[in-house]
C-alpha atoms as a PDB file:
ATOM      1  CA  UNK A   1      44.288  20.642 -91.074  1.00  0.00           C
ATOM      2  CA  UNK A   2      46.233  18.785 -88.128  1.00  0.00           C
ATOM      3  CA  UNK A   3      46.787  18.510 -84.917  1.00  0.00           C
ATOM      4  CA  UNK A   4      49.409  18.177 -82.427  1.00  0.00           C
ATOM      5  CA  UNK A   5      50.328  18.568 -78.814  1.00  0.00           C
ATOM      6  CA  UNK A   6      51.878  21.428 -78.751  1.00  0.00           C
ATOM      7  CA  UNK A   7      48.568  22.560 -79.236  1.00  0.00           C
ATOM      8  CA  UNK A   8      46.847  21.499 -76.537  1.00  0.00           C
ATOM      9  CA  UNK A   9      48.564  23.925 -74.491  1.00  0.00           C
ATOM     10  CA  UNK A  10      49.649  21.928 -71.273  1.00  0.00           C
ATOM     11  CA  UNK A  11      52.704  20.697 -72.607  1.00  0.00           C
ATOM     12  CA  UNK A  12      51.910  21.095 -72.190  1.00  0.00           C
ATOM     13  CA  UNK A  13      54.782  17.755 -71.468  1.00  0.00           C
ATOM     14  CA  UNK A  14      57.239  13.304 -71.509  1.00  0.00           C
ATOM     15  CA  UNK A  15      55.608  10.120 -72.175  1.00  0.00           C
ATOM     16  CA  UNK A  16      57.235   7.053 -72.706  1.00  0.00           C
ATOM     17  CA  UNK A  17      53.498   5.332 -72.172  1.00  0.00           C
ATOM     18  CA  UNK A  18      51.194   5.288 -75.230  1.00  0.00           C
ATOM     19  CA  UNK A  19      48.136   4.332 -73.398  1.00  0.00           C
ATOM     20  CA  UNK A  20      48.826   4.576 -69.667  1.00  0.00           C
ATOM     21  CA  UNK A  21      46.377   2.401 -67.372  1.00  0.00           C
ATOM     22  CA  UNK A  22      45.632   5.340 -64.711  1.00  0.00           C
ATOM     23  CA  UNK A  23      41.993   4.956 -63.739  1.00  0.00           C
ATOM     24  CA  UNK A  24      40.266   8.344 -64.327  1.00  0.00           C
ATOM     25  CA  UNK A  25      38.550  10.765 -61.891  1.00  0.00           C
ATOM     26  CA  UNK A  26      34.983  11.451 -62.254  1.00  0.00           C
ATOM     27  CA  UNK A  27      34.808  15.283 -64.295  1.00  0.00           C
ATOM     28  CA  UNK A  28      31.887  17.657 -64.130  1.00  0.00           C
ATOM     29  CA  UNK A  29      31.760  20.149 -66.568  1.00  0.00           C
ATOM     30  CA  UNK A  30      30.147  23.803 -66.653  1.00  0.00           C
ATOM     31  CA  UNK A  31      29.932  26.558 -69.032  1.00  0.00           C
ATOM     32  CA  UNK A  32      31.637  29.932 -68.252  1.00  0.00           C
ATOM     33  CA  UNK A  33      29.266  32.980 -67.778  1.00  0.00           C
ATOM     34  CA  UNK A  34      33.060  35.141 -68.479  1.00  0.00           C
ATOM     35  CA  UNK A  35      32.659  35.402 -72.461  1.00  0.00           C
ATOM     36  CA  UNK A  36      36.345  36.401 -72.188  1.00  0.00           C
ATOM     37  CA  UNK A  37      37.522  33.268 -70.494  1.00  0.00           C
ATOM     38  CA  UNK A  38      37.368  29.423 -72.151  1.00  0.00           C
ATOM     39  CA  UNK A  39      34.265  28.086 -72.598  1.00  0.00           C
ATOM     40  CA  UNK A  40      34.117  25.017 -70.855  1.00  0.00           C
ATOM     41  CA  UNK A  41      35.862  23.995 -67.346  1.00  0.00           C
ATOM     42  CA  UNK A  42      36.752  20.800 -65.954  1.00  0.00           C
ATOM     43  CA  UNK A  43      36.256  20.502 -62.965  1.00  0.00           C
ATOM     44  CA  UNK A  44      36.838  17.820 -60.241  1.00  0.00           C
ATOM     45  CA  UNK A  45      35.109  17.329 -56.660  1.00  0.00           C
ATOM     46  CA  UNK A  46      37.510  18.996 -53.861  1.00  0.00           C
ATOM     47  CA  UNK A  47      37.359  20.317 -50.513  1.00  0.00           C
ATOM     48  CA  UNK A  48      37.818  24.132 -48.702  1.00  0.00           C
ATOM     49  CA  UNK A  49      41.368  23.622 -48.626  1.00  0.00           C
ATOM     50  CA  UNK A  50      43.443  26.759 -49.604  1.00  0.00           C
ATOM     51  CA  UNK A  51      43.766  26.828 -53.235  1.00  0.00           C
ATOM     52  CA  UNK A  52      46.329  28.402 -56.109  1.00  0.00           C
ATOM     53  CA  UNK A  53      45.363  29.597 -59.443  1.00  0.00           C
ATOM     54  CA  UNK A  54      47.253  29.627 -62.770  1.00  0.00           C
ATOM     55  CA  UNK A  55      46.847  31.345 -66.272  1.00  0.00           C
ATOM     56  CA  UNK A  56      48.790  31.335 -69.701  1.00  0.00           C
ATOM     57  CA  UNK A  57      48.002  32.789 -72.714  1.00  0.00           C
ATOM     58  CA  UNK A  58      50.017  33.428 -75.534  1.00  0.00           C
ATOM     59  CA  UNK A  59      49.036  34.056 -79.221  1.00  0.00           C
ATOM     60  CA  UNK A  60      51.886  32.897 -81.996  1.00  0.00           C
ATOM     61  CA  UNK A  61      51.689  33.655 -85.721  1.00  0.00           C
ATOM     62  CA  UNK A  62      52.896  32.972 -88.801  1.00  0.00           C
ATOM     63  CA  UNK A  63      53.505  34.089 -92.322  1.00  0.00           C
ATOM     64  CA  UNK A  64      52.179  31.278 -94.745  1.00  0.00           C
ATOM     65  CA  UNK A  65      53.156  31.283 -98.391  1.00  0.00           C
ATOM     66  CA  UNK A  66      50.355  29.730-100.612  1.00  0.00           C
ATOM     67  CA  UNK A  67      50.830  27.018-102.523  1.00  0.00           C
ATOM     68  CA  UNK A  68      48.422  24.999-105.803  1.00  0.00           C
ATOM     69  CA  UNK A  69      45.815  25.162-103.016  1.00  0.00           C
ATOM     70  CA  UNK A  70      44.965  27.789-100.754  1.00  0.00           C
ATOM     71  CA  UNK A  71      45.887  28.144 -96.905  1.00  0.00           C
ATOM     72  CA  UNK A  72      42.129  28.740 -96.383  1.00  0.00           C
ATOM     73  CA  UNK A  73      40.736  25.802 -97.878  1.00  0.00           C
ATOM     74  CA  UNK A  74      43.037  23.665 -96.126  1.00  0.00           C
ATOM     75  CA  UNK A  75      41.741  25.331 -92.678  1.00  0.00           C
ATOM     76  CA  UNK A  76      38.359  24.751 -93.840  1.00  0.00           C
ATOM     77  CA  UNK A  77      38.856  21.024 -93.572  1.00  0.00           C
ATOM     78  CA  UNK A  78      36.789  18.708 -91.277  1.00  0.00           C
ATOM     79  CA  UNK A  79      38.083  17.193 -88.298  1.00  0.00           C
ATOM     80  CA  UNK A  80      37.825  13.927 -89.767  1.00  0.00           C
ATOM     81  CA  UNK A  81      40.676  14.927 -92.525  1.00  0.00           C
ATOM     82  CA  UNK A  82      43.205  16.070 -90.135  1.00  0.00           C
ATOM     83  CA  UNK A  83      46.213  14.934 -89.874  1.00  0.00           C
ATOM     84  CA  UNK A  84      47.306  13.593 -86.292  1.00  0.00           C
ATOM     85  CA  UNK A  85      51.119  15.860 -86.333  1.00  0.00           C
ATOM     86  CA  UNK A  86      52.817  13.700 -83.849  1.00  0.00           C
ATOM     87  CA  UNK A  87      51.723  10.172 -83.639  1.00  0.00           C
ATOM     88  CA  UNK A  88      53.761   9.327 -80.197  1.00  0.00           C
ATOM     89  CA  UNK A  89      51.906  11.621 -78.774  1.00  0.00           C
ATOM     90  CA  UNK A  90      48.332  12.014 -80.141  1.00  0.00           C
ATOM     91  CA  UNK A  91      45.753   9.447 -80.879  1.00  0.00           C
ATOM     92  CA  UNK A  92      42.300  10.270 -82.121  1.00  0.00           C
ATOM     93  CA  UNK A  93      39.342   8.938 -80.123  1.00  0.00           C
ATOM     94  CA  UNK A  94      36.852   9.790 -82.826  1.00  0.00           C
ATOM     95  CA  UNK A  95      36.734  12.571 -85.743  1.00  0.00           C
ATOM     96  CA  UNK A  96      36.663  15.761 -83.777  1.00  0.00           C
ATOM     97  CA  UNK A  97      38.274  13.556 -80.116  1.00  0.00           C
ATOM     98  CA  UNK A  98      41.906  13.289 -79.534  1.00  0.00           C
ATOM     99  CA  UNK A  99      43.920  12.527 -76.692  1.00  0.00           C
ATOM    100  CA  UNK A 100      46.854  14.151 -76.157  1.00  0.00           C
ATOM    101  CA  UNK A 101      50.128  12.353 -74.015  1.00  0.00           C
ATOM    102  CA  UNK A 102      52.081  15.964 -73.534  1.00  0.00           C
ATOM    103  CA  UNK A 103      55.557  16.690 -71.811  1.00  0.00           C
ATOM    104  CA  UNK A 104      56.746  16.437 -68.710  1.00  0.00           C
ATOM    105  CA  UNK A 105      57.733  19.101 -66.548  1.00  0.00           C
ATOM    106  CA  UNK A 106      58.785  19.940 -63.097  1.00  0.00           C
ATOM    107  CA  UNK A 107      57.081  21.379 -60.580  1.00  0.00           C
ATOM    108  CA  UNK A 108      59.628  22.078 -57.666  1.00  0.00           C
ATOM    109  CA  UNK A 109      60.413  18.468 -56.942  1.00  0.00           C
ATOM    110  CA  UNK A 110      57.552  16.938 -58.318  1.00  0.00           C
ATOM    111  CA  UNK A 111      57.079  15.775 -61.749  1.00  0.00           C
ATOM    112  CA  UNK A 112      53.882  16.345 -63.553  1.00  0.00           C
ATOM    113  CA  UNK A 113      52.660  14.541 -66.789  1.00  0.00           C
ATOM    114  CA  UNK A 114      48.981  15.584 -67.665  1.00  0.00           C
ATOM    115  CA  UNK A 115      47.139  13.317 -70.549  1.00  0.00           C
ATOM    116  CA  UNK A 116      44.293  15.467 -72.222  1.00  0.00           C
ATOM    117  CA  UNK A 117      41.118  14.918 -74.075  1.00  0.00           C
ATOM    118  CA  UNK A 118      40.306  17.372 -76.695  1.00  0.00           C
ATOM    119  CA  UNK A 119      37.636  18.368 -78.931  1.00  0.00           C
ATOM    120  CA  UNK A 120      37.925  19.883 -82.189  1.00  0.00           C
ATOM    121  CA  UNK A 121      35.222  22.353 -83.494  1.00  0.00           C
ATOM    122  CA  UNK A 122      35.004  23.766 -86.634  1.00  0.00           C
ATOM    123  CA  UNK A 123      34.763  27.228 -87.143  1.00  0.00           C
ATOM    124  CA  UNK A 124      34.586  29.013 -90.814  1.00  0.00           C
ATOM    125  CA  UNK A 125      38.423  30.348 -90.834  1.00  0.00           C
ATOM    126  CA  UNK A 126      39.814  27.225 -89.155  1.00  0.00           C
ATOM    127  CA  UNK A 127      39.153  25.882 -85.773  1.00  0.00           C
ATOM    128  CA  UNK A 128      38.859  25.900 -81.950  1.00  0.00           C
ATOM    129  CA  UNK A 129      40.192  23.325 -79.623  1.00  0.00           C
ATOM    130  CA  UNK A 130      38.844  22.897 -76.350  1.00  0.00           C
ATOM    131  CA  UNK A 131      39.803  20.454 -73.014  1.00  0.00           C
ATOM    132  CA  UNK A 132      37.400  17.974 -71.774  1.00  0.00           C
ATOM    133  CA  UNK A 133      39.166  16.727 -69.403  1.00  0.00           C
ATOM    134  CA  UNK A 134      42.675  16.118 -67.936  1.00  0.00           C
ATOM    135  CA  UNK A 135      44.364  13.650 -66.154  1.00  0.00           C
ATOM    136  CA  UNK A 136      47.792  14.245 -64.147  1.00  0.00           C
ATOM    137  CA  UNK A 137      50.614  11.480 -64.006  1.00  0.00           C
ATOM    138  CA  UNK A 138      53.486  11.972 -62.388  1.00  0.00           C
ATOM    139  CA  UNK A 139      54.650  12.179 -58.787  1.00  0.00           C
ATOM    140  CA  UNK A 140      52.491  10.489 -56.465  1.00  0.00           C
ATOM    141  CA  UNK A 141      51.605  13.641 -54.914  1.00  0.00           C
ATOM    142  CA  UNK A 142      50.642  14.822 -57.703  1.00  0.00           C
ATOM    143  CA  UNK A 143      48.405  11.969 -58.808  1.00  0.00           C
ATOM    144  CA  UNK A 144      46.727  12.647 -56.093  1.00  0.00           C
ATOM    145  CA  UNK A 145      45.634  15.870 -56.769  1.00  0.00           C
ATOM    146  CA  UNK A 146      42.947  14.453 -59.846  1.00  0.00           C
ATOM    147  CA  UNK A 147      40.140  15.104 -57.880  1.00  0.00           C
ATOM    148  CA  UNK A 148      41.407  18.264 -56.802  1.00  0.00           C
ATOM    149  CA  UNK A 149      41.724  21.066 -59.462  1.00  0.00           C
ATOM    150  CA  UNK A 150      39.436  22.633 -61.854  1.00  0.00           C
ATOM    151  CA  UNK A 151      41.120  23.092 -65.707  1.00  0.00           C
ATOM    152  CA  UNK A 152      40.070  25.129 -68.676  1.00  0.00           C
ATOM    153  CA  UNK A 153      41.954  25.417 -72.185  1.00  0.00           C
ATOM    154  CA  UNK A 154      41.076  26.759 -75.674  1.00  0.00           C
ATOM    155  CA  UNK A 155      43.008  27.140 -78.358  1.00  0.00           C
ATOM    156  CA  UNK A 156      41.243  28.972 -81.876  1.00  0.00           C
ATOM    157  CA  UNK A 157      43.377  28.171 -84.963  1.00  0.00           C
ATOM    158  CA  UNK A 158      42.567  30.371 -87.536  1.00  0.00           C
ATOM    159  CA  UNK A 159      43.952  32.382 -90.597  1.00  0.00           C
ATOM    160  CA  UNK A 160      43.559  35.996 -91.862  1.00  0.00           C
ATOM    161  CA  UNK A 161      40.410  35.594 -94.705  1.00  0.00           C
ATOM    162  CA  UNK A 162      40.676  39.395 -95.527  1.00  0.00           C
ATOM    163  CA  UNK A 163      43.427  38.765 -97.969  1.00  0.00           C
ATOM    164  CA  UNK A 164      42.283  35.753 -99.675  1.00  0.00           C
ATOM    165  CA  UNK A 165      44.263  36.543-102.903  1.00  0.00           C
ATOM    166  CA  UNK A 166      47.222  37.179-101.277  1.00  0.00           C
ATOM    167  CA  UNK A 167      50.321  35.448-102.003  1.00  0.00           C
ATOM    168  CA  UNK A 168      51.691  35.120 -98.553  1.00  0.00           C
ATOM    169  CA  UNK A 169      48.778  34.848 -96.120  1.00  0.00           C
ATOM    170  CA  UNK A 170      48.528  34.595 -91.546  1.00  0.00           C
ATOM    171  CA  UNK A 171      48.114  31.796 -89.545  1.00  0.00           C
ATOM    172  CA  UNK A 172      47.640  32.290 -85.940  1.00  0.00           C
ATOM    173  CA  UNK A 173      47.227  30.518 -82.741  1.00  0.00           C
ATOM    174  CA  UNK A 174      45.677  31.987 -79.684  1.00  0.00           C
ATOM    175  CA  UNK A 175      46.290  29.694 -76.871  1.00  0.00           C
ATOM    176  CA  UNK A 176      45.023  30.240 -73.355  1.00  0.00           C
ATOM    177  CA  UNK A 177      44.867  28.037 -69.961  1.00  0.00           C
ATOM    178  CA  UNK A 178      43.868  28.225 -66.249  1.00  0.00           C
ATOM    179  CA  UNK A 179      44.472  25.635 -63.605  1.00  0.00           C
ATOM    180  CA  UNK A 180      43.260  26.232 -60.320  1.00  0.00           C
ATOM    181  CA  UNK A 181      44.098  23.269 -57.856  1.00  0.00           C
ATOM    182  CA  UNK A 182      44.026  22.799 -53.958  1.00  0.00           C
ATOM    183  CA  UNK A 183      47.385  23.344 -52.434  1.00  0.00           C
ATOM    184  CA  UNK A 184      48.725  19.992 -51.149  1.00  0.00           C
ATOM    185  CA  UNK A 185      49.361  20.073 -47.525  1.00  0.00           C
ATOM    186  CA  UNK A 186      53.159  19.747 -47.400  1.00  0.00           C
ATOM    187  CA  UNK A 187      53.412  23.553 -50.436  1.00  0.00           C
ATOM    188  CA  UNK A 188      51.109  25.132 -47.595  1.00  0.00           C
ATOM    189  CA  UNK A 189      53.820  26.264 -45.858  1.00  0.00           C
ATOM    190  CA  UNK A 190      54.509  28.415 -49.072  1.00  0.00           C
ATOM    191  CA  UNK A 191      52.995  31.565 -49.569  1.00  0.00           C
ATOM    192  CA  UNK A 192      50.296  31.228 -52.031  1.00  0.00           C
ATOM    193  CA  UNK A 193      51.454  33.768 -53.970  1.00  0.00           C
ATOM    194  CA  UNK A 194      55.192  32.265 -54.614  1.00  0.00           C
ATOM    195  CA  UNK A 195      53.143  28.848 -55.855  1.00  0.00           C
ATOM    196  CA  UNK A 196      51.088  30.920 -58.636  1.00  0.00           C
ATOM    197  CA  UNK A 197      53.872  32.500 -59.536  1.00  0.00           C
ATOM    198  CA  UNK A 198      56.154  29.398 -60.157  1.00  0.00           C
ATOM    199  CA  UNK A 199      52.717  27.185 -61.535  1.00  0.00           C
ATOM    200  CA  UNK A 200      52.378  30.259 -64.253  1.00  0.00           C
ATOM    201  CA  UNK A 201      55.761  30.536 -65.253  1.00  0.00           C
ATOM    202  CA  UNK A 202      55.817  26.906 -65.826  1.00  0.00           C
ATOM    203  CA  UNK A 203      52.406  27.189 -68.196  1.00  0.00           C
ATOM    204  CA  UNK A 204      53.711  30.435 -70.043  1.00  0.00           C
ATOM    205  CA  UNK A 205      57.241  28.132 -70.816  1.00  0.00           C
ATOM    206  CA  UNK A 206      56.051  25.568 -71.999  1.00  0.00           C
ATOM    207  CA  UNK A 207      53.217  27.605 -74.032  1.00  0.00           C
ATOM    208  CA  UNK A 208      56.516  29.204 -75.172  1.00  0.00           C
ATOM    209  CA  UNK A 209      58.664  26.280 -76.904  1.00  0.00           C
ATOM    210  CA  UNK A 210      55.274  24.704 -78.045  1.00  0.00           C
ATOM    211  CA  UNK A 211      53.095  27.218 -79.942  1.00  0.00           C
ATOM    212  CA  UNK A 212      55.791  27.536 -82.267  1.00  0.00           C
ATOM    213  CA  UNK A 213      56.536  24.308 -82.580  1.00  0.00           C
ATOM    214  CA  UNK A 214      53.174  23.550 -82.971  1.00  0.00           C
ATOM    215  CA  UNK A 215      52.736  26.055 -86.115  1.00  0.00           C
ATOM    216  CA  UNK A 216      55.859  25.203 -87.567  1.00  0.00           C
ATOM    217  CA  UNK A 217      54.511  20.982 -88.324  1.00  0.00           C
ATOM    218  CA  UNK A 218      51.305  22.831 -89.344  1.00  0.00           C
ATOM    219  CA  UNK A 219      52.836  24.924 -92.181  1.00  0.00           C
ATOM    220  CA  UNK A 220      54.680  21.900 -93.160  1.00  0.00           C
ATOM    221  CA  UNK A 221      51.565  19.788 -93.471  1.00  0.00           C
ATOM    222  CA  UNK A 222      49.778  22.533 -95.473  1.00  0.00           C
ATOM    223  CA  UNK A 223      52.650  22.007 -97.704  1.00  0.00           C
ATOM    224  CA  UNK A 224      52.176  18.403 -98.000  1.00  0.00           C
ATOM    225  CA  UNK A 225      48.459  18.855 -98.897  1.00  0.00           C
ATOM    226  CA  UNK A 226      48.656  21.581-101.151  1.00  0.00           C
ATOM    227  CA  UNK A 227      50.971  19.514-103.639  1.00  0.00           C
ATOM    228  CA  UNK A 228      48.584  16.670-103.195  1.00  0.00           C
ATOM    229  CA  UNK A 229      50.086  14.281-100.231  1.00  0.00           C
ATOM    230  CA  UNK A 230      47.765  11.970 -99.499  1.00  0.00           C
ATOM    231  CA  UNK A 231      49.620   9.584 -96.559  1.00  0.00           C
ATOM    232  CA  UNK A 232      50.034  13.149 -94.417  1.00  0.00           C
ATOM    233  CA  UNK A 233      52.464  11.795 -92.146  1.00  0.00           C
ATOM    234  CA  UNK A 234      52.629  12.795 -88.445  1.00  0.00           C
ATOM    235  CA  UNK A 235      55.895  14.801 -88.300  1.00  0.00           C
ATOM    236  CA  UNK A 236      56.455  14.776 -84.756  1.00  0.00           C
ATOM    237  CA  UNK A 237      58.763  12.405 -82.796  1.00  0.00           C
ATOM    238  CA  UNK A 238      57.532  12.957 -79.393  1.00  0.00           C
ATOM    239  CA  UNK A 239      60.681  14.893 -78.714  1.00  0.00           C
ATOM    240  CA  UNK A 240      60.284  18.573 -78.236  1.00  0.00           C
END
Protein backbone atom coordinates (compact mmCIF):
# COMPACT_ATOMS: atom_id res chain seq x y z
CA UNK A 1 0.00 0.00 0.00
CA UNK A 2 1.14 3.80 0.41
CA UNK A 3 0.82 6.63 2.02
CA UNK A 4 0.47 10.22 1.57
CA UNK A 5 -0.61 13.45 3.13
CA UNK A 6 -3.57 13.92 1.87
CA UNK A 7 -4.29 11.27 4.09
CA UNK A 8 -3.54 12.44 7.17
CA UNK A 9 -6.43 14.60 7.05
CA UNK A 10 -5.11 18.09 8.31
CA UNK A 11 -3.97 19.23 5.14
CA UNK A 12 -4.36 18.97 6.00
CA UNK A 13 -1.48 21.95 4.34
CA UNK A 14 2.66 24.30 2.56
CA UNK A 15 6.05 23.39 3.51
CA UNK A 16 9.00 24.59 2.02
CA UNK A 17 10.95 22.99 5.31
CA UNK A 18 11.73 19.24 5.16
CA UNK A 19 12.65 18.90 8.72
CA UNK A 20 11.72 22.11 10.53
CA UNK A 21 13.70 22.73 13.95
CA UNK A 22 10.44 23.72 16.11
CA UNK A 23 11.00 22.25 19.56
CA UNK A 24 7.94 20.08 20.41
CA UNK A 25 5.32 20.39 23.20
CA UNK A 26 5.05 17.75 25.71
CA UNK A 27 1.65 15.37 24.43
CA UNK A 28 -0.43 13.21 26.72
CA UNK A 29 -2.45 10.81 25.19
CA UNK A 30 -5.87 9.04 26.27
CA UNK A 31 -8.15 6.58 24.84
CA UNK A 32 -11.75 7.59 23.90
CA UNK A 33 -14.60 5.89 25.94
CA UNK A 34 -16.96 7.32 22.49
CA UNK A 35 -16.51 4.00 20.27
CA UNK A 36 -17.89 6.32 17.56
CA UNK A 37 -15.21 8.94 17.82
CA UNK A 38 -11.14 8.32 17.02
CA UNK A 39 -9.46 6.30 19.18
CA UNK A 40 -6.73 8.11 20.50
CA UNK A 41 -6.49 12.05 21.40
CA UNK A 42 -3.67 14.27 21.69
CA UNK A 43 -3.84 16.28 23.97
CA UNK A 44 -1.72 19.22 25.33
CA UNK A 45 -1.68 20.94 28.95
CA UNK A 46 -4.01 24.24 28.80
CA UNK A 47 -5.86 26.43 30.99
CA UNK A 48 -9.95 27.36 31.65
CA UNK A 49 -9.80 29.74 28.96
CA UNK A 50 -12.91 29.69 26.64
CA UNK A 51 -12.40 27.13 24.09
CA UNK A 52 -13.70 26.26 20.24
CA UNK A 53 -14.22 22.90 18.84
CA UNK A 54 -13.87 21.56 15.28
CA UNK A 55 -14.93 18.33 13.32
CA UNK A 56 -14.52 16.95 9.65
CA UNK A 57 -15.37 13.90 8.31
CA UNK A 58 -15.71 12.90 4.95
CA UNK A 59 -15.61 9.38 3.36
CA UNK A 60 -14.28 9.28 -0.56
CA UNK A 61 -14.38 6.19 -2.79
CA UNK A 62 -13.30 4.75 -5.64
CA UNK A 63 -13.86 2.25 -8.37
CA UNK A 64 -10.57 0.12 -8.78
CA UNK A 65 -10.05 -2.03 -11.84
CA UNK A 66 -7.89 -5.16 -11.02
CA UNK A 67 -4.95 -5.80 -12.51
CA UNK A 68 -2.19 -9.40 -12.65
CA UNK A 69 -2.57 -8.95 -8.87
CA UNK A 70 -5.44 -8.27 -6.87
CA UNK A 71 -6.53 -4.85 -5.17
CA UNK A 72 -6.84 -6.91 -1.95
CA UNK A 73 -3.57 -8.36 -1.71
CA UNK A 74 -1.99 -5.18 -2.32
CA UNK A 75 -4.09 -3.70 0.81
CA UNK A 76 -3.00 -6.58 2.71
CA UNK A 77 0.56 -5.36 2.62
CA UNK A 78 2.65 -4.47 5.75
CA UNK A 79 3.51 -1.12 6.67
CA UNK A 80 6.98 -1.77 6.05
CA UNK A 81 6.20 -2.26 2.07
CA UNK A 82 4.43 0.91 1.58
CA UNK A 83 5.21 3.20 -0.54
CA UNK A 84 5.82 6.85 0.91
CA UNK A 85 3.24 8.77 -2.14
CA UNK A 86 4.78 12.12 -1.82
CA UNK A 87 8.31 12.27 -0.72
CA UNK A 88 8.36 16.31 -0.10
CA UNK A 89 6.05 15.79 2.16
CA UNK A 90 6.23 12.45 4.05
CA UNK A 91 9.12 10.77 5.67
CA UNK A 92 8.86 7.51 7.54
CA UNK A 93 10.11 7.43 11.13
CA UNK A 94 9.97 3.67 11.33
CA UNK A 95 7.74 0.85 9.49
CA UNK A 96 4.29 1.69 10.68
CA UNK A 97 5.68 5.89 11.81
CA UNK A 98 5.50 8.65 9.37
CA UNK A 99 5.57 12.21 9.63
CA UNK A 100 3.61 14.13 7.64
CA UNK A 101 4.70 18.15 6.52
CA UNK A 102 0.89 19.04 5.19
CA UNK A 103 -0.45 22.38 3.56
CA UNK A 104 -0.84 25.52 4.61
CA UNK A 105 -3.91 27.26 5.12
CA UNK A 106 -5.41 30.37 6.45
CA UNK A 107 -7.09 30.94 9.32
CA UNK A 108 -8.51 34.60 9.16
CA UNK A 109 -5.16 36.33 9.13
CA UNK A 110 -3.16 33.79 10.53
CA UNK A 111 -1.39 31.12 8.77
CA UNK A 112 -1.34 27.65 10.08
CA UNK A 113 1.09 24.78 9.05
CA UNK A 114 0.57 21.62 11.31
CA UNK A 115 3.45 18.72 10.99
CA UNK A 116 1.90 15.26 12.07
CA UNK A 117 3.05 11.98 13.38
CA UNK A 118 1.16 9.02 12.27
CA UNK A 119 0.82 5.47 12.90
CA UNK A 120 -0.15 2.89 10.56
CA UNK A 121 -2.09 -0.26 11.75
CA UNK A 122 -2.93 -3.04 9.89
CA UNK A 123 -6.21 -4.24 9.64
CA UNK A 124 -7.33 -7.47 7.40
CA UNK A 125 -9.00 -5.34 4.37
CA UNK A 126 -6.35 -2.60 4.46
CA UNK A 127 -5.54 -0.20 7.15
CA UNK A 128 -6.18 2.51 9.79
CA UNK A 129 -4.17 5.59 10.31
CA UNK A 130 -4.17 7.31 13.44
CA UNK A 131 -2.43 10.90 14.88
CA UNK A 132 0.02 10.81 17.61
CA UNK A 133 0.68 13.95 17.78
CA UNK A 134 0.69 17.37 16.01
CA UNK A 135 2.65 20.25 15.91
CA UNK A 136 1.40 23.79 14.50
CA UNK A 137 3.82 26.19 12.49
CA UNK A 138 2.79 29.12 11.27
CA UNK A 139 1.87 32.53 12.64
CA UNK A 140 3.34 33.26 15.83
CA UNK A 141 0.07 33.28 17.39
CA UNK A 142 -0.52 30.34 16.34
CA UNK A 143 2.67 28.65 17.47
CA UNK A 144 1.71 29.53 20.46
CA UNK A 145 -1.23 27.72 20.77
CA UNK A 146 0.93 23.98 20.96
CA UNK A 147 0.23 23.59 24.35
CA UNK A 148 -3.17 24.59 23.95
CA UNK A 149 -5.50 22.24 21.93
CA UNK A 150 -6.42 18.70 22.14
CA UNK A 151 -6.38 16.75 18.39
CA UNK A 152 -7.78 13.46 17.26
CA UNK A 153 -7.65 11.93 13.58
CA UNK A 154 -8.29 8.48 12.01
CA UNK A 155 -8.40 7.58 8.81
CA UNK A 156 -9.43 3.47 7.89
CA UNK A 157 -8.33 2.62 4.31
CA UNK A 158 -9.98 -0.26 3.25
CA UNK A 159 -11.57 -2.09 0.17
CA UNK A 160 -14.86 -3.99 -0.44
CA UNK A 161 -13.69 -8.03 0.22
CA UNK A 162 -17.30 -9.21 -0.63
CA UNK A 163 -16.53 -9.22 -4.29
CA UNK A 164 -13.18 -10.65 -4.38
CA UNK A 165 -13.60 -12.01 -7.98
CA UNK A 166 -14.78 -9.05 -9.26
CA UNK A 167 -13.26 -7.33 -12.06
CA UNK A 168 -13.65 -3.80 -10.94
CA UNK A 169 -13.51 -3.73 -7.14
CA UNK A 170 -14.01 -0.37 -4.05
CA UNK A 171 -11.57 1.42 -2.37
CA UNK A 172 -12.61 3.76 0.26
CA UNK A 173 -11.37 6.26 2.66
CA UNK A 174 -13.18 7.32 5.74
CA UNK A 175 -11.47 10.27 7.12
CA UNK A 176 -12.47 12.04 10.30
CA UNK A 177 -10.87 14.93 12.64
CA UNK A 178 -11.59 17.08 15.75
CA UNK A 179 -9.55 19.95 17.04
CA UNK A 180 -10.57 21.57 20.03
CA UNK A 181 -8.16 24.52 21.03
CA UNK A 182 -8.35 27.52 23.57
CA UNK A 183 -9.46 30.67 21.91
CA UNK A 184 -6.52 33.12 21.79
CA UNK A 185 -7.27 36.24 23.58
CA UNK A 186 -7.33 38.77 20.73
CA UNK A 187 -10.58 35.91 18.49
CA UNK A 188 -12.39 36.32 22.02
CA UNK A 189 -14.05 39.11 20.98
CA UNK A 190 -15.68 36.70 18.34
CA UNK A 191 -18.55 34.77 19.10
CA UNK A 192 -17.54 31.29 19.65
CA UNK A 193 -19.82 30.06 17.44
CA UNK A 194 -18.59 32.19 14.19
CA UNK A 195 -14.84 30.63 15.10
CA UNK A 196 -16.20 26.84 14.87
CA UNK A 197 -17.87 27.60 12.09
CA UNK A 198 -14.94 29.15 10.04
CA UNK A 199 -12.20 26.38 11.90
CA UNK A 200 -14.73 23.52 10.35
CA UNK A 201 -15.16 24.83 7.09
CA UNK A 202 -11.50 25.12 6.80
CA UNK A 203 -11.06 21.14 7.94
CA UNK A 204 -14.05 19.94 5.65
CA UNK A 205 -12.00 22.00 2.51
CA UNK A 206 -9.17 20.85 2.77
CA UNK A 207 -10.56 17.15 3.61
CA UNK A 208 -12.25 18.04 0.28
CA UNK A 209 -9.29 18.63 -2.38
CA UNK A 210 -7.23 15.95 -0.42
CA UNK A 211 -9.17 12.67 -0.01
CA UNK A 212 -9.35 12.54 -3.58
CA UNK A 213 -6.20 13.38 -4.25
CA UNK A 214 -5.07 11.13 -1.86
CA UNK A 215 -6.95 8.00 -3.59
CA UNK A 216 -6.17 9.01 -6.90
CA UNK A 217 -1.77 8.41 -6.20
CA UNK A 218 -3.11 5.28 -4.42
CA UNK A 219 -4.83 3.69 -7.46
CA UNK A 220 -1.87 4.68 -9.41
CA UNK A 221 0.55 2.90 -7.12
CA UNK A 222 -1.64 -0.26 -7.09
CA UNK A 223 -1.02 -0.05 -10.71
CA UNK A 224 2.61 0.11 -10.41
CA UNK A 225 2.67 -2.97 -8.11
CA UNK A 226 0.36 -5.08 -9.78
CA UNK A 227 2.59 -5.12 -13.07
CA UNK A 228 5.53 -5.73 -10.85
CA UNK A 229 7.23 -2.09 -10.06
CA UNK A 230 9.60 -2.55 -7.73
CA UNK A 231 11.26 1.29 -7.23
CA UNK A 232 7.37 2.49 -6.31
CA UNK A 233 8.08 5.99 -6.72
CA UNK A 234 6.46 8.70 -4.54
CA UNK A 235 4.15 10.47 -7.05
CA UNK A 236 3.53 13.51 -5.24
CA UNK A 237 5.30 16.89 -5.72
CA UNK A 238 4.30 18.59 -2.63
CA UNK A 239 1.99 20.70 -4.71
CA UNK A 240 -1.66 20.11 -4.22
Amino acid sequence: MALSSSSMQWCFISFKLKNPRISSPTFRVRSLSDSSKPSVRISADSSASPRARFVARRRESVSVRQLQRPLSEYMSLPASQYSVLDAERIERVDESTFRCYVYRMKFFAFEVCPVLLVKVEEQPNGCCIKLLSCKLEGSPIVVAQNDKFDASMENKVTCDTTKRDSAVQQLTSDAVIEVSIEVPFPFQAIPKQAIESTGTQVLERILGIMLPRFMAQLVKDYQAWAAGDTSRQALGTGQI
